[in-house]
C-alpha atoms as a PDB file:
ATOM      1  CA  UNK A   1       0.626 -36.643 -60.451  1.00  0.00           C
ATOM      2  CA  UNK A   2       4.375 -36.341 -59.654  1.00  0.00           C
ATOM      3  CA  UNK A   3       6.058 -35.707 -56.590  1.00  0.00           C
ATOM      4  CA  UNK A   4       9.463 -34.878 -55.235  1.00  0.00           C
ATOM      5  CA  UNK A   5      11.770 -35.759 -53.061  1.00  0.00           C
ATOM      6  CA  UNK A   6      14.927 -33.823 -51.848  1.00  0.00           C
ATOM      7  CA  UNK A   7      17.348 -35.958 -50.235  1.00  0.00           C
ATOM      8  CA  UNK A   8      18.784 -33.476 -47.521  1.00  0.00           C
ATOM      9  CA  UNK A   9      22.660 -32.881 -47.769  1.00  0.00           C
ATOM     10  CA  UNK A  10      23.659 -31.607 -44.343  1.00  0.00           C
ATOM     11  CA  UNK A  11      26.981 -31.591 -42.188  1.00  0.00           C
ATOM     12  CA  UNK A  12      27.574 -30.852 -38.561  1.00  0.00           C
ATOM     13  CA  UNK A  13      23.685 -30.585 -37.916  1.00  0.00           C
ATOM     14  CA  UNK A  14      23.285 -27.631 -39.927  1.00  0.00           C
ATOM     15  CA  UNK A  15      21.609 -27.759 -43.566  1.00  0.00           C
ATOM     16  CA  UNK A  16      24.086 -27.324 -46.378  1.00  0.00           C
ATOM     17  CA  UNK A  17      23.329 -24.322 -48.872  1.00  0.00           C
ATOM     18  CA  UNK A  18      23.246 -26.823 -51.578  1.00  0.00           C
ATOM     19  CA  UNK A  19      20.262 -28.558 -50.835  1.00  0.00           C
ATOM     20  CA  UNK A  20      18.576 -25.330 -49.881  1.00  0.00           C
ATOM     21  CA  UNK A  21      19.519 -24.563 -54.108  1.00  0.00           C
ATOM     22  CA  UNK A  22      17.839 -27.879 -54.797  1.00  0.00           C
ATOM     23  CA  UNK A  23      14.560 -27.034 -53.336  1.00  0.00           C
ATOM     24  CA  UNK A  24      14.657 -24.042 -55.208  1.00  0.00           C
ATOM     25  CA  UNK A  25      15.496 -26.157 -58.365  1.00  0.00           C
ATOM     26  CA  UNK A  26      12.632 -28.262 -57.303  1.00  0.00           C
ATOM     27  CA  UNK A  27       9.762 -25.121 -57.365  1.00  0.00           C
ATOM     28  CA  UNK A  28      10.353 -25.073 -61.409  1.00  0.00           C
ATOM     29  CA  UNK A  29       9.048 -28.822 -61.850  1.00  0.00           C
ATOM     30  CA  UNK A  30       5.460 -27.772 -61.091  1.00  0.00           C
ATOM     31  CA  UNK A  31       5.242 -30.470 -59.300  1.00  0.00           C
ATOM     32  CA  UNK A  32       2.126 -31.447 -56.754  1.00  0.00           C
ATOM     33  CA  UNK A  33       4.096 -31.941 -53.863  1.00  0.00           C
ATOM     34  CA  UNK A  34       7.848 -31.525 -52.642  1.00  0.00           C
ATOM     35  CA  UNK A  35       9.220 -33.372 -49.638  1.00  0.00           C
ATOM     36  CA  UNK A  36      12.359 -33.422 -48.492  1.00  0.00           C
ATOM     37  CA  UNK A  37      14.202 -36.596 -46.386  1.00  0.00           C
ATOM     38  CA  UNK A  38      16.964 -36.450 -43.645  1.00  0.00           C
ATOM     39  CA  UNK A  39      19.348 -39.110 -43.016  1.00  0.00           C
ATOM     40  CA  UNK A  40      20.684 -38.860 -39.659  1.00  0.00           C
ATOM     41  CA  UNK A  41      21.769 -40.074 -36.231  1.00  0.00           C
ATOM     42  CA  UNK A  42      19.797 -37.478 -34.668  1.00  0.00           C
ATOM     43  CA  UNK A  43      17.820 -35.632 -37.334  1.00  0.00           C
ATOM     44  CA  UNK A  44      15.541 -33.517 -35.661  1.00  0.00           C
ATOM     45  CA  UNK A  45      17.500 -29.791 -35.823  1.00  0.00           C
ATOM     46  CA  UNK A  46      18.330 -30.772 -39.567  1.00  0.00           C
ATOM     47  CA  UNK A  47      14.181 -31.400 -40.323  1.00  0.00           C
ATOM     48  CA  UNK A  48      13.202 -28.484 -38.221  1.00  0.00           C
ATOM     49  CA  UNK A  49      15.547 -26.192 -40.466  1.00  0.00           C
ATOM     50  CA  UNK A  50      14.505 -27.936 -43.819  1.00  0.00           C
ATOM     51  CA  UNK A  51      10.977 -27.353 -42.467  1.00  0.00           C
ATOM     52  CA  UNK A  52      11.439 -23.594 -43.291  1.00  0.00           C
ATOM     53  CA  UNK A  53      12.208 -23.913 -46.772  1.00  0.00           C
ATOM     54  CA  UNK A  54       9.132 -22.082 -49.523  1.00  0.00           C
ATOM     55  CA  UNK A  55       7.436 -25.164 -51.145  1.00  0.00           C
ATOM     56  CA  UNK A  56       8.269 -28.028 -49.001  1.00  0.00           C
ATOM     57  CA  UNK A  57       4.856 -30.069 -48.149  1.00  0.00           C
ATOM     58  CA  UNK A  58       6.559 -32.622 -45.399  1.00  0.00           C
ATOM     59  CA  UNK A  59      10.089 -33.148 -44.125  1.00  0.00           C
ATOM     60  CA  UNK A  60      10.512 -36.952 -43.310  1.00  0.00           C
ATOM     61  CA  UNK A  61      13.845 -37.492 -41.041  1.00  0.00           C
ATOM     62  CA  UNK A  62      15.188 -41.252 -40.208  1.00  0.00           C
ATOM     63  CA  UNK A  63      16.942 -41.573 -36.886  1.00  0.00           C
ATOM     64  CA  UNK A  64      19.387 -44.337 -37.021  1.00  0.00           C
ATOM     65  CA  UNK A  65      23.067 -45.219 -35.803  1.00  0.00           C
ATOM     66  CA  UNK A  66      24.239 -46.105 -39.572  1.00  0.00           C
ATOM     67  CA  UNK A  67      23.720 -42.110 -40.227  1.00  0.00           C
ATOM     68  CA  UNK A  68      26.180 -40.489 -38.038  1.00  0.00           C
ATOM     69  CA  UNK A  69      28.275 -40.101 -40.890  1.00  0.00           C
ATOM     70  CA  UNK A  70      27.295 -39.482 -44.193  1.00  0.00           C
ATOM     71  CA  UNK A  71      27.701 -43.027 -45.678  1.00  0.00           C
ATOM     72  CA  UNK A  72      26.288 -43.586 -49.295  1.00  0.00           C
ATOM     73  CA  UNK A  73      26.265 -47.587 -48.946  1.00  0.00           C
ATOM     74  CA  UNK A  74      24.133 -46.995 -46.273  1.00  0.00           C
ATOM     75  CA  UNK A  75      21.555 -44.221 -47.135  1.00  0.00           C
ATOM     76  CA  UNK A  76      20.957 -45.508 -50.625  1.00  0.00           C
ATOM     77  CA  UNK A  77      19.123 -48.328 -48.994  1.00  0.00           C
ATOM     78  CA  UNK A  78      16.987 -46.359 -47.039  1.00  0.00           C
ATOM     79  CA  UNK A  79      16.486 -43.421 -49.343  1.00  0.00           C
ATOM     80  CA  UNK A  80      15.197 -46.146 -52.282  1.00  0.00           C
ATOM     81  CA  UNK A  81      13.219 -47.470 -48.927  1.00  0.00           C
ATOM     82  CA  UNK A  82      11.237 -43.934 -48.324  1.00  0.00           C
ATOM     83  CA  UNK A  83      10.940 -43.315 -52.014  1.00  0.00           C
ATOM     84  CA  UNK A  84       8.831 -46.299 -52.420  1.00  0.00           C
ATOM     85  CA  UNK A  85       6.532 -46.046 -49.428  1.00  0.00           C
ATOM     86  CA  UNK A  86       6.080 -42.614 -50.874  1.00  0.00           C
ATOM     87  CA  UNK A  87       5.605 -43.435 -54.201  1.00  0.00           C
ATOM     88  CA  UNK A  88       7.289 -40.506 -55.812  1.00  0.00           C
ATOM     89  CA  UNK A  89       8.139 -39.932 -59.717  1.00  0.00           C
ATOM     90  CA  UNK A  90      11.067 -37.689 -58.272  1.00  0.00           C
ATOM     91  CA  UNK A  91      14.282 -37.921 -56.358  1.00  0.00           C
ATOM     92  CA  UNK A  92      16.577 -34.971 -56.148  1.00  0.00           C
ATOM     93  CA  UNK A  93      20.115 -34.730 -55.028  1.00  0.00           C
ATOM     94  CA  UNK A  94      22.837 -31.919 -55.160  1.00  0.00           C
ATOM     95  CA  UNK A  95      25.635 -32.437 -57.523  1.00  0.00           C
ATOM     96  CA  UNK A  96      28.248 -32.365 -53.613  1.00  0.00           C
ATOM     97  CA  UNK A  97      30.599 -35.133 -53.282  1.00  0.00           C
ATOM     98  CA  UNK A  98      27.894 -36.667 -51.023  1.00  0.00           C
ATOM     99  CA  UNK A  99      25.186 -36.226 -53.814  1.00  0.00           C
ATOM    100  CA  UNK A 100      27.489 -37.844 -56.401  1.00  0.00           C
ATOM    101  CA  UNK A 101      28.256 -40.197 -54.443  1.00  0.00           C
ATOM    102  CA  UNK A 102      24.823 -41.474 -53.271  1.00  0.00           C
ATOM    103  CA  UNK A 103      23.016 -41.070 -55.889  1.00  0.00           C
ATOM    104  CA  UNK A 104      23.933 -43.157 -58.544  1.00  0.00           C
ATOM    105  CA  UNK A 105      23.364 -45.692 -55.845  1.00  0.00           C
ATOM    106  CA  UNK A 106      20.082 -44.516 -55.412  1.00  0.00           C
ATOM    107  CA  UNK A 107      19.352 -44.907 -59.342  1.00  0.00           C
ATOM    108  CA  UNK A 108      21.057 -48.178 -59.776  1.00  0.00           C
ATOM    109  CA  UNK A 109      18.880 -49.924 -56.850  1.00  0.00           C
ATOM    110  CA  UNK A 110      15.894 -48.392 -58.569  1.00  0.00           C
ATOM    111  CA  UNK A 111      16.869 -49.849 -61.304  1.00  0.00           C
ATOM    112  CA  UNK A 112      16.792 -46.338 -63.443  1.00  0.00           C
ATOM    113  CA  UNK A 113      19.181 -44.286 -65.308  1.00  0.00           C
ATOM    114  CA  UNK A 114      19.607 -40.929 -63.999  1.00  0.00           C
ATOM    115  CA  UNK A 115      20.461 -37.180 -65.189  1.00  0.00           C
ATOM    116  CA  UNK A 116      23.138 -35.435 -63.571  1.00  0.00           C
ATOM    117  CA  UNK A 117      24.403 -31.536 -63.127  1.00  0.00           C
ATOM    118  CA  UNK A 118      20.843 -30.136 -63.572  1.00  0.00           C
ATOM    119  CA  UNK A 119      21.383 -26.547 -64.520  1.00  0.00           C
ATOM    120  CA  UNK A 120      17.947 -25.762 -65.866  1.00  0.00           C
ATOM    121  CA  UNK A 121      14.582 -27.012 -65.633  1.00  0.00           C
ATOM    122  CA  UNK A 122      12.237 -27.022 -69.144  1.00  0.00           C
ATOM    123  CA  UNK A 123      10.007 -29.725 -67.889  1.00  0.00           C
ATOM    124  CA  UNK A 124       8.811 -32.831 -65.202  1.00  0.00           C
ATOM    125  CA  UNK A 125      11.248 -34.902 -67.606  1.00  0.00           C
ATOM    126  CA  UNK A 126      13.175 -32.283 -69.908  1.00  0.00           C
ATOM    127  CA  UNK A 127      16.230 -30.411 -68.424  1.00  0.00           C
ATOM    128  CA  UNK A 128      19.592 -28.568 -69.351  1.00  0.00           C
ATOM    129  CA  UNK A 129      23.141 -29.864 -68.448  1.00  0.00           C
ATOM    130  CA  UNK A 130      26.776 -28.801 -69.072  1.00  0.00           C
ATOM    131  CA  UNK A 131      28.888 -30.958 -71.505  1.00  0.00           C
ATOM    132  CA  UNK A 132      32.462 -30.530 -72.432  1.00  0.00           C
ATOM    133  CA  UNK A 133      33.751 -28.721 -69.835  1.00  0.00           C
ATOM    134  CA  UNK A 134      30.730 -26.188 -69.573  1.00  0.00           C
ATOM    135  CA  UNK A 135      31.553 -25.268 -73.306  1.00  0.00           C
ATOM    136  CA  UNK A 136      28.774 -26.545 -74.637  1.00  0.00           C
ATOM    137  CA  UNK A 137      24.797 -27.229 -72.654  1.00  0.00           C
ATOM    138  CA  UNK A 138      23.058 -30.785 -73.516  1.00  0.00           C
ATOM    139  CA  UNK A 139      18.872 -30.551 -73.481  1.00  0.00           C
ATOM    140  CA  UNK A 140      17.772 -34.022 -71.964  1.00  0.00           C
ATOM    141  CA  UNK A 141      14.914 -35.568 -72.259  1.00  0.00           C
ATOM    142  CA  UNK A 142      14.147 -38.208 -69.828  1.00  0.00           C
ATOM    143  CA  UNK A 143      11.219 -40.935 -70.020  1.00  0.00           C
ATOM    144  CA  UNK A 144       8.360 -40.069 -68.233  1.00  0.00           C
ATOM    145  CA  UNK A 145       7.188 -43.610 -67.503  1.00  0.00           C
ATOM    146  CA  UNK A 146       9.661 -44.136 -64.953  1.00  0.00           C
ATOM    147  CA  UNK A 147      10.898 -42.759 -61.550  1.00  0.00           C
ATOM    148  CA  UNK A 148      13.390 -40.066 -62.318  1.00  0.00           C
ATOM    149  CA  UNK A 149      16.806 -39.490 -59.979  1.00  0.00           C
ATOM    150  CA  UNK A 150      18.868 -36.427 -60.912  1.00  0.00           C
ATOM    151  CA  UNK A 151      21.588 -34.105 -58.957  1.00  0.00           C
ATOM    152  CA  UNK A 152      21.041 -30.075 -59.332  1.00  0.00           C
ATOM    153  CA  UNK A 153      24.382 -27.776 -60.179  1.00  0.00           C
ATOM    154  CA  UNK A 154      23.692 -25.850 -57.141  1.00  0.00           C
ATOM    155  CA  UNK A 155      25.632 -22.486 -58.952  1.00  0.00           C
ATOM    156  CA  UNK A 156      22.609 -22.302 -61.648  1.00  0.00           C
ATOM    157  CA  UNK A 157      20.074 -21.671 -58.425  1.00  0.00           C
ATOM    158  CA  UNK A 158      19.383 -19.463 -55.789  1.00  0.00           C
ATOM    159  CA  UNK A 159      18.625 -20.529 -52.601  1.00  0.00           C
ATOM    160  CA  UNK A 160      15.156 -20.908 -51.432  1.00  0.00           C
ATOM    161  CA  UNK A 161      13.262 -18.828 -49.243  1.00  0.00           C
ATOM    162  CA  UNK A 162      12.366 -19.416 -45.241  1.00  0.00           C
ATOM    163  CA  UNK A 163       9.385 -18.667 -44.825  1.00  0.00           C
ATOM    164  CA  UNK A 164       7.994 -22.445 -45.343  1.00  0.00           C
ATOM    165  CA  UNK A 165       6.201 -24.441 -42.201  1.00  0.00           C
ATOM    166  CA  UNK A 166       6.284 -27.784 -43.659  1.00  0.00           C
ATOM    167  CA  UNK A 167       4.944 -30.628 -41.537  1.00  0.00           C
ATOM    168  CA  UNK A 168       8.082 -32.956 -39.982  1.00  0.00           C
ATOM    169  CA  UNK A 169       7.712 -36.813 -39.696  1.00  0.00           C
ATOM    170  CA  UNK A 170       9.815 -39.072 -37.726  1.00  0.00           C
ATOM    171  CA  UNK A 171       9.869 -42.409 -40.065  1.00  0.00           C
ATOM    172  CA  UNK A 172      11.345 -45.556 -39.989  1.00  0.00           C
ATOM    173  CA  UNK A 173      12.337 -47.862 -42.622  1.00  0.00           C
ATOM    174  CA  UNK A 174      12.881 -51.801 -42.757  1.00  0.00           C
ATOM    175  CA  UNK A 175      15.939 -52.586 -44.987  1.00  0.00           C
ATOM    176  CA  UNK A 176      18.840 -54.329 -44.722  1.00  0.00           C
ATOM    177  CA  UNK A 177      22.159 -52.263 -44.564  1.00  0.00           C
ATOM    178  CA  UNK A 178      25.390 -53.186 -46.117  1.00  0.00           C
ATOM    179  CA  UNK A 179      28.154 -53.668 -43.725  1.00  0.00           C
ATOM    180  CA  UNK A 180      31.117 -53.653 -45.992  1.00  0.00           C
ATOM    181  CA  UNK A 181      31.555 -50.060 -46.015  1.00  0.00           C
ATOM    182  CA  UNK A 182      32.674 -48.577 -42.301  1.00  0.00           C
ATOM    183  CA  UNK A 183      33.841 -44.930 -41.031  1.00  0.00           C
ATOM    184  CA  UNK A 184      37.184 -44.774 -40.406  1.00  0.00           C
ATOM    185  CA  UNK A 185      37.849 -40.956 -39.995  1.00  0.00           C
ATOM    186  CA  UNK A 186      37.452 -37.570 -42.144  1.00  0.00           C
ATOM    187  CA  UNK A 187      39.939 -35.303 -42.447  1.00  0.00           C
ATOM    188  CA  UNK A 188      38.793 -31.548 -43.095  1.00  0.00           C
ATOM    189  CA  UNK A 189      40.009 -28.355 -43.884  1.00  0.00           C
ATOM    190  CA  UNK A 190      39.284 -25.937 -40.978  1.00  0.00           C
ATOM    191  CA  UNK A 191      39.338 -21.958 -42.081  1.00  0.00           C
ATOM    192  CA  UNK A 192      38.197 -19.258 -40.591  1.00  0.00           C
ATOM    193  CA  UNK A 193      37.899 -17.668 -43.816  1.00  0.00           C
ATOM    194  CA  UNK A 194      34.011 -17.614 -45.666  1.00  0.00           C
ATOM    195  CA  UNK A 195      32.849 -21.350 -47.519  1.00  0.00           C
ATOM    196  CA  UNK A 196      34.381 -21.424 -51.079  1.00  0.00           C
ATOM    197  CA  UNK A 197      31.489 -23.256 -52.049  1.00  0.00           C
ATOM    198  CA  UNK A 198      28.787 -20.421 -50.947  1.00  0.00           C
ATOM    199  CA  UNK A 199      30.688 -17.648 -50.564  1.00  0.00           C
ATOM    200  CA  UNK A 200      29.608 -14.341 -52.461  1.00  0.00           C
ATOM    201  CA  UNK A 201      33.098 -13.195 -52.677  1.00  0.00           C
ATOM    202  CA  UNK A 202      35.863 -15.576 -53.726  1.00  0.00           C
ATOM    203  CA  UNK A 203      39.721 -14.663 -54.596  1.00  0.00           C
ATOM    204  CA  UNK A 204      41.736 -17.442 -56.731  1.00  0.00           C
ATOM    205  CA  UNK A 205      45.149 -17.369 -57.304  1.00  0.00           C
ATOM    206  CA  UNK A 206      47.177 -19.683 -59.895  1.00  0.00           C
ATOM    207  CA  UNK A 207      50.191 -20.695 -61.282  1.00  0.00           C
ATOM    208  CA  UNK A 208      51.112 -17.753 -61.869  1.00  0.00           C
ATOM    209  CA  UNK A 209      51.439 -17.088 -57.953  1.00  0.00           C
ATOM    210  CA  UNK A 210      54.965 -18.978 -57.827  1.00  0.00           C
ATOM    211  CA  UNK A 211      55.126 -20.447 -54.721  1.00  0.00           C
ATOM    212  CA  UNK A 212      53.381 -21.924 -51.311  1.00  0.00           C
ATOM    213  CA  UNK A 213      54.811 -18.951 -49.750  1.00  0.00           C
ATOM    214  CA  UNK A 214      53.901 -16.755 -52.523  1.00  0.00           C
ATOM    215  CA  UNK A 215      50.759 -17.956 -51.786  1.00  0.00           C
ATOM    216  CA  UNK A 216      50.251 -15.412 -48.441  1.00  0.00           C
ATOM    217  CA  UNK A 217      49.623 -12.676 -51.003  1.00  0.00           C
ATOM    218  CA  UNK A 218      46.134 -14.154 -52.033  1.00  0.00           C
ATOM    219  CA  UNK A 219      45.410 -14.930 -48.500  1.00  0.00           C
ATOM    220  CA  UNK A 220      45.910 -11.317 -46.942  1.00  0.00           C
ATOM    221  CA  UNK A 221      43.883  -9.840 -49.801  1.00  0.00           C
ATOM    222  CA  UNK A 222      41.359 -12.080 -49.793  1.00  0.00           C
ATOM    223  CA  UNK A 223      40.639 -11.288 -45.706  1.00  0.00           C
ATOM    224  CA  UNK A 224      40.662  -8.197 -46.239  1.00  0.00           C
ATOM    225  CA  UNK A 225      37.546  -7.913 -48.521  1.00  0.00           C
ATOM    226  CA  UNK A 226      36.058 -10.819 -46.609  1.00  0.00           C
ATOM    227  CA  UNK A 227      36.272 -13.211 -49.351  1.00  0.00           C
ATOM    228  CA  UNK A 228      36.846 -16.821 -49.432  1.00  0.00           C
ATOM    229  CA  UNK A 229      39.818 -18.496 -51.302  1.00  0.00           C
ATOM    230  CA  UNK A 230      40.176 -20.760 -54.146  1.00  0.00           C
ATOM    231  CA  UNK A 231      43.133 -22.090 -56.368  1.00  0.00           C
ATOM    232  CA  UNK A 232      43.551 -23.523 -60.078  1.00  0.00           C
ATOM    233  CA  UNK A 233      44.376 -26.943 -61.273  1.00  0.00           C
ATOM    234  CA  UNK A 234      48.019 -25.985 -61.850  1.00  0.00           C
ATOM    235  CA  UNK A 235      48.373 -24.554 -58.549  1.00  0.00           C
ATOM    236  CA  UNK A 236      46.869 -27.065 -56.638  1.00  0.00           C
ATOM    237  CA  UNK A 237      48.997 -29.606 -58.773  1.00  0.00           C
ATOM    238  CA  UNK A 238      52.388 -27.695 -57.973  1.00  0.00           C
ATOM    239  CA  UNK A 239      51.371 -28.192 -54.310  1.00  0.00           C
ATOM    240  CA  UNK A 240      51.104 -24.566 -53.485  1.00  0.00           C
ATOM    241  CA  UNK A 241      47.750 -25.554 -51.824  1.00  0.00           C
ATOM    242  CA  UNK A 242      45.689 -28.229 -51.054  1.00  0.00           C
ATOM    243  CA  UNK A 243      43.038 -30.203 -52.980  1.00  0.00           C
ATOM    244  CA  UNK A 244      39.612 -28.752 -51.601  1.00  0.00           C
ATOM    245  CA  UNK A 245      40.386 -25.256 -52.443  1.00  0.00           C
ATOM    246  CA  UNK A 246      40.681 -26.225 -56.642  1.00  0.00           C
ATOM    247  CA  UNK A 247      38.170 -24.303 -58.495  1.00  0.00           C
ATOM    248  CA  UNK A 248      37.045 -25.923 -61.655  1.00  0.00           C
ATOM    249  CA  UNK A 249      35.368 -28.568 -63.527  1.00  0.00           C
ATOM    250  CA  UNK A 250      37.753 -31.297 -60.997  1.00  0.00           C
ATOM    251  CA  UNK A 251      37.194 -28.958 -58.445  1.00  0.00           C
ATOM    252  CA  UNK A 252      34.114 -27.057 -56.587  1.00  0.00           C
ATOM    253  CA  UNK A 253      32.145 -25.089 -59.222  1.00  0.00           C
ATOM    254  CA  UNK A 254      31.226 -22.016 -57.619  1.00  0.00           C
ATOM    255  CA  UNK A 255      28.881 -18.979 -58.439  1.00  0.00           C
ATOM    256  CA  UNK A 256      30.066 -15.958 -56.508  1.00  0.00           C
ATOM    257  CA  UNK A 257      28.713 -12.139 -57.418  1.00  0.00           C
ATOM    258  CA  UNK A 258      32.455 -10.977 -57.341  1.00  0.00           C
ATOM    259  CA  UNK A 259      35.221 -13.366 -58.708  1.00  0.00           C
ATOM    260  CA  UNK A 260      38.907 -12.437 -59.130  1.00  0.00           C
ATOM    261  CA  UNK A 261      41.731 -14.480 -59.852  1.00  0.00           C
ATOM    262  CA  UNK A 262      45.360 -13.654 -60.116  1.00  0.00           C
ATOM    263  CA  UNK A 263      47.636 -15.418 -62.764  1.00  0.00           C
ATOM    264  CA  UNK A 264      45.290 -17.622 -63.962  1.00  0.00           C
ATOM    265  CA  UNK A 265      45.391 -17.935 -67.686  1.00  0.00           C
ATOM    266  CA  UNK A 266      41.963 -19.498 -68.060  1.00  0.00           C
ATOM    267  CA  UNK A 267      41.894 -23.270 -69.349  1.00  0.00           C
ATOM    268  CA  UNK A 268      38.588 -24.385 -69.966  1.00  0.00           C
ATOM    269  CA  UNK A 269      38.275 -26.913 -67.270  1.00  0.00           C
ATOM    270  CA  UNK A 270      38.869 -23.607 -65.066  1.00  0.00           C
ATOM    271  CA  UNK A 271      36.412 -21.644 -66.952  1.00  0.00           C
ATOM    272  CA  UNK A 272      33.448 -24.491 -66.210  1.00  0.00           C
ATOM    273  CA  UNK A 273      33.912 -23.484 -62.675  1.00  0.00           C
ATOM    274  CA  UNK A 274      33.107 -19.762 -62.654  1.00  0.00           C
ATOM    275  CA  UNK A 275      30.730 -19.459 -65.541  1.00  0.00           C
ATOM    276  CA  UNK A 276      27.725 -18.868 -63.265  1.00  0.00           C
ATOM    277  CA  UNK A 277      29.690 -16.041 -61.107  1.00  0.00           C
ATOM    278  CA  UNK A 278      28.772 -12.520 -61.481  1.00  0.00           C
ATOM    279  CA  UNK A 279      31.236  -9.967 -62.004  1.00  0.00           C
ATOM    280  CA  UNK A 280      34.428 -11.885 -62.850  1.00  0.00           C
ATOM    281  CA  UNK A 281      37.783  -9.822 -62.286  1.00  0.00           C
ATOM    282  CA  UNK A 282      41.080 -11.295 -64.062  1.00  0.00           C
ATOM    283  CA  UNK A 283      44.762  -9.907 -63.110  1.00  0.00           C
ATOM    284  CA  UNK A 284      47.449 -11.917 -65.668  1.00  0.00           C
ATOM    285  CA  UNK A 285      50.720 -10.512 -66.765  1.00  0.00           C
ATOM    286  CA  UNK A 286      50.445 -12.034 -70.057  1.00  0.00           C
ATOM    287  CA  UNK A 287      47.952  -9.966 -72.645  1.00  0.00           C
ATOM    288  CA  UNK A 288      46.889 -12.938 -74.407  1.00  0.00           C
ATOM    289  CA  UNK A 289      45.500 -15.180 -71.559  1.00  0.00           C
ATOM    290  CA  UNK A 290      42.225 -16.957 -72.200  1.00  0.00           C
ATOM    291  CA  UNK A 291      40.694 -15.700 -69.178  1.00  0.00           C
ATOM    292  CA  UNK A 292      40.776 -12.308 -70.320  1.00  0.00           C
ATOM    293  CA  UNK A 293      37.798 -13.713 -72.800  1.00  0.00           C
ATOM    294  CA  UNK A 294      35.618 -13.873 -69.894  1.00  0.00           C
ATOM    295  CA  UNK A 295      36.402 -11.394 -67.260  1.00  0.00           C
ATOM    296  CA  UNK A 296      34.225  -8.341 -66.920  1.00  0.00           C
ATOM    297  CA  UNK A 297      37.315  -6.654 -66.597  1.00  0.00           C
ATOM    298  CA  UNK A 298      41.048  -7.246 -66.903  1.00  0.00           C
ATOM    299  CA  UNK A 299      44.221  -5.971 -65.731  1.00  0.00           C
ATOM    300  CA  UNK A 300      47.509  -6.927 -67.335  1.00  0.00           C
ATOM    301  CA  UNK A 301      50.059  -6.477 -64.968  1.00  0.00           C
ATOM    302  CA  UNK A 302      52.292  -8.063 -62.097  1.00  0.00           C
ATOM    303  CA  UNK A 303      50.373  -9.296 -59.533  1.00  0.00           C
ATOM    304  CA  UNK A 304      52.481  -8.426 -56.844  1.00  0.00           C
ATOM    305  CA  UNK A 305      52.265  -4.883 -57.719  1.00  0.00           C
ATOM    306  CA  UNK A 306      48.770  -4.767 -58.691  1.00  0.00           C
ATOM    307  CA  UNK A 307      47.627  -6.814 -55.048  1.00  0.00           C
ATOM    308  CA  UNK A 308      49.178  -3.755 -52.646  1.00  0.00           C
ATOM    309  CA  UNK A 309      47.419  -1.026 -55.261  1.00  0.00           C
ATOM    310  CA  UNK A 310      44.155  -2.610 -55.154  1.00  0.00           C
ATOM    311  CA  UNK A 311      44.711  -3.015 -51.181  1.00  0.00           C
ATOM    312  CA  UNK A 312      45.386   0.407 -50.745  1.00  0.00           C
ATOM    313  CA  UNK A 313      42.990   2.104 -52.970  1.00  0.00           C
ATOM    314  CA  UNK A 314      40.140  -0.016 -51.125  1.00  0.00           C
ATOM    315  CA  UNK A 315      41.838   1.205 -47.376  1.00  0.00           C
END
């Protein structure tokens, strides 16, 4: 018999779109049962909304001061808590910085190895994984005779339906929490503009952009097709902007249905973080550029002439 659980990523009391990828992940185990647990100060909302999910048998939620901020020294206590008073051969995380981060926690309490960036499921204990930068896709096997903690690549799923009405549990666990890791703050990025984690639209700009200031050009066209925004390595490196908007294997790994980047040539690190998108659209003055490779189409050209022709043939 195996069973799963879903450790809930969420932020702000809403559910993130990750987790609702994992769940979906989680429907190709075959498993007998799917549950999903919710770490927070006041979980409630957060269950109620994972409660909707297809597949999901029970949402568990634990209510306690130590979870008003996603802290991985203090959930992987807990979360190892729940999965033994559950007794379940599966725990499931998404490959977020909070998944990565609490995770391997999770495993090393367990005292378990553990597979990460899940891309495609083969089996209870067989799965498929990027290596080397995306280039390449590992099969791993994984022993069966032993409780098995993995995070899912959330761009290799879809998200799962809503029409679930899983039960919700208000539990409690008794373990001991580490006190040598405290909030201090978080710092975020606030945009109006669409999530570039989630969003089906995303407009990139690189290197090749110049400039911070340069920078506006991306900006204006990406608002006015509704899309979200994104950056390279190199441009995020020459400080034209900042860190959380790098798309890549460093960066967020993203799986829009329309991509396009402006003078980006296309290193492979860059590459691992679009592979999954759908219709990938490449602008690059120079005819040789690697990205050309794997766009669906390709302009050569200036991209401050080809931005205001695209702009006004769109209206």
């Amino acid at each position: 018999m195996s069973t799963i659980l879903i450790i809930a990523d969420h932020a702000h009391g809403r559910l993130s779109a990750a987790t609702r990828k994992v769940v979906r992940c989680a429907a190709d185990f075959g498993a007998d049962a799917v549950d999903i647990l919710v770490l927070a100060d006041h979980g409630a909302d957060v269950a109620a909304e994972a409660a909707r999910l297809s597949g999901i048998r029970t949402v568990k939620y634990i209510d306690h001061a130590a979870n008003a901020h996603a802290l991985a020294a203090a959930a992987a206590p807990q979360i190892v808590a729940a999965v033994e008073a559950g007794d379940y051969s599966h725990v499931l995380g998404s490959n977020t910085s909070f998944g990565k981060d609490v995770m391997p926690r999770v495993a090393a309490l367990l005292g378990v190895g553990m597979v990460t960036d899940l891309m495609r499921v083969l089996g209870a204990h067989e799965f498929e994984r990027p290596t080397y930068a995306g280039n390449a896709v590992d099969t791993i096997a994984a022993p069966d005779d032993r409780i098995l903690v993995a995070t899912v690549r959330g761009a290799s799923f879809e998200p799962a339906a809503e029409d679930g009405e899983a039960t919700i549990e208000a539990v409690s666990v008794d373990v001991h929490l580490p006190e040598h890791t405290r909030y201090i703050g978080m710092e975020e990025h606030a945009s109006d503009r669409p999530d570039l984690g989630n969003a089906p639209r995303v407009v990139t700009g690189g290197r090749g952009v110049g400039s911070e200031d340069n920078f506006r050009v991306i900006y204006d066209f990406a608002d006015h097709i509704g899309a979200a925004v994104g950056a390279s390595r190199a441009a995020v490196d020459a400080g034209y902007v900042p860190n959380d908007m790098q798309v890549g294997q460093t960066g967020k790994i993203i799986a829009p249905e329309l991509y396009i980047c402006f003078g980006i040539s296309g290193a492979i690190q860059h590459l691992a973080g679009i592979k999954d998108a759908g219709t990938i659209v490449a602008v690059n003055k120079d005819a040789d550029a690697p990205i050309f490779e794997v766009a669906d189409y390709g302009l050569v050209g200036d991209l401050f002439e080809v931005i205001p022709a695209i702009t006004k043939a769109i209206g």
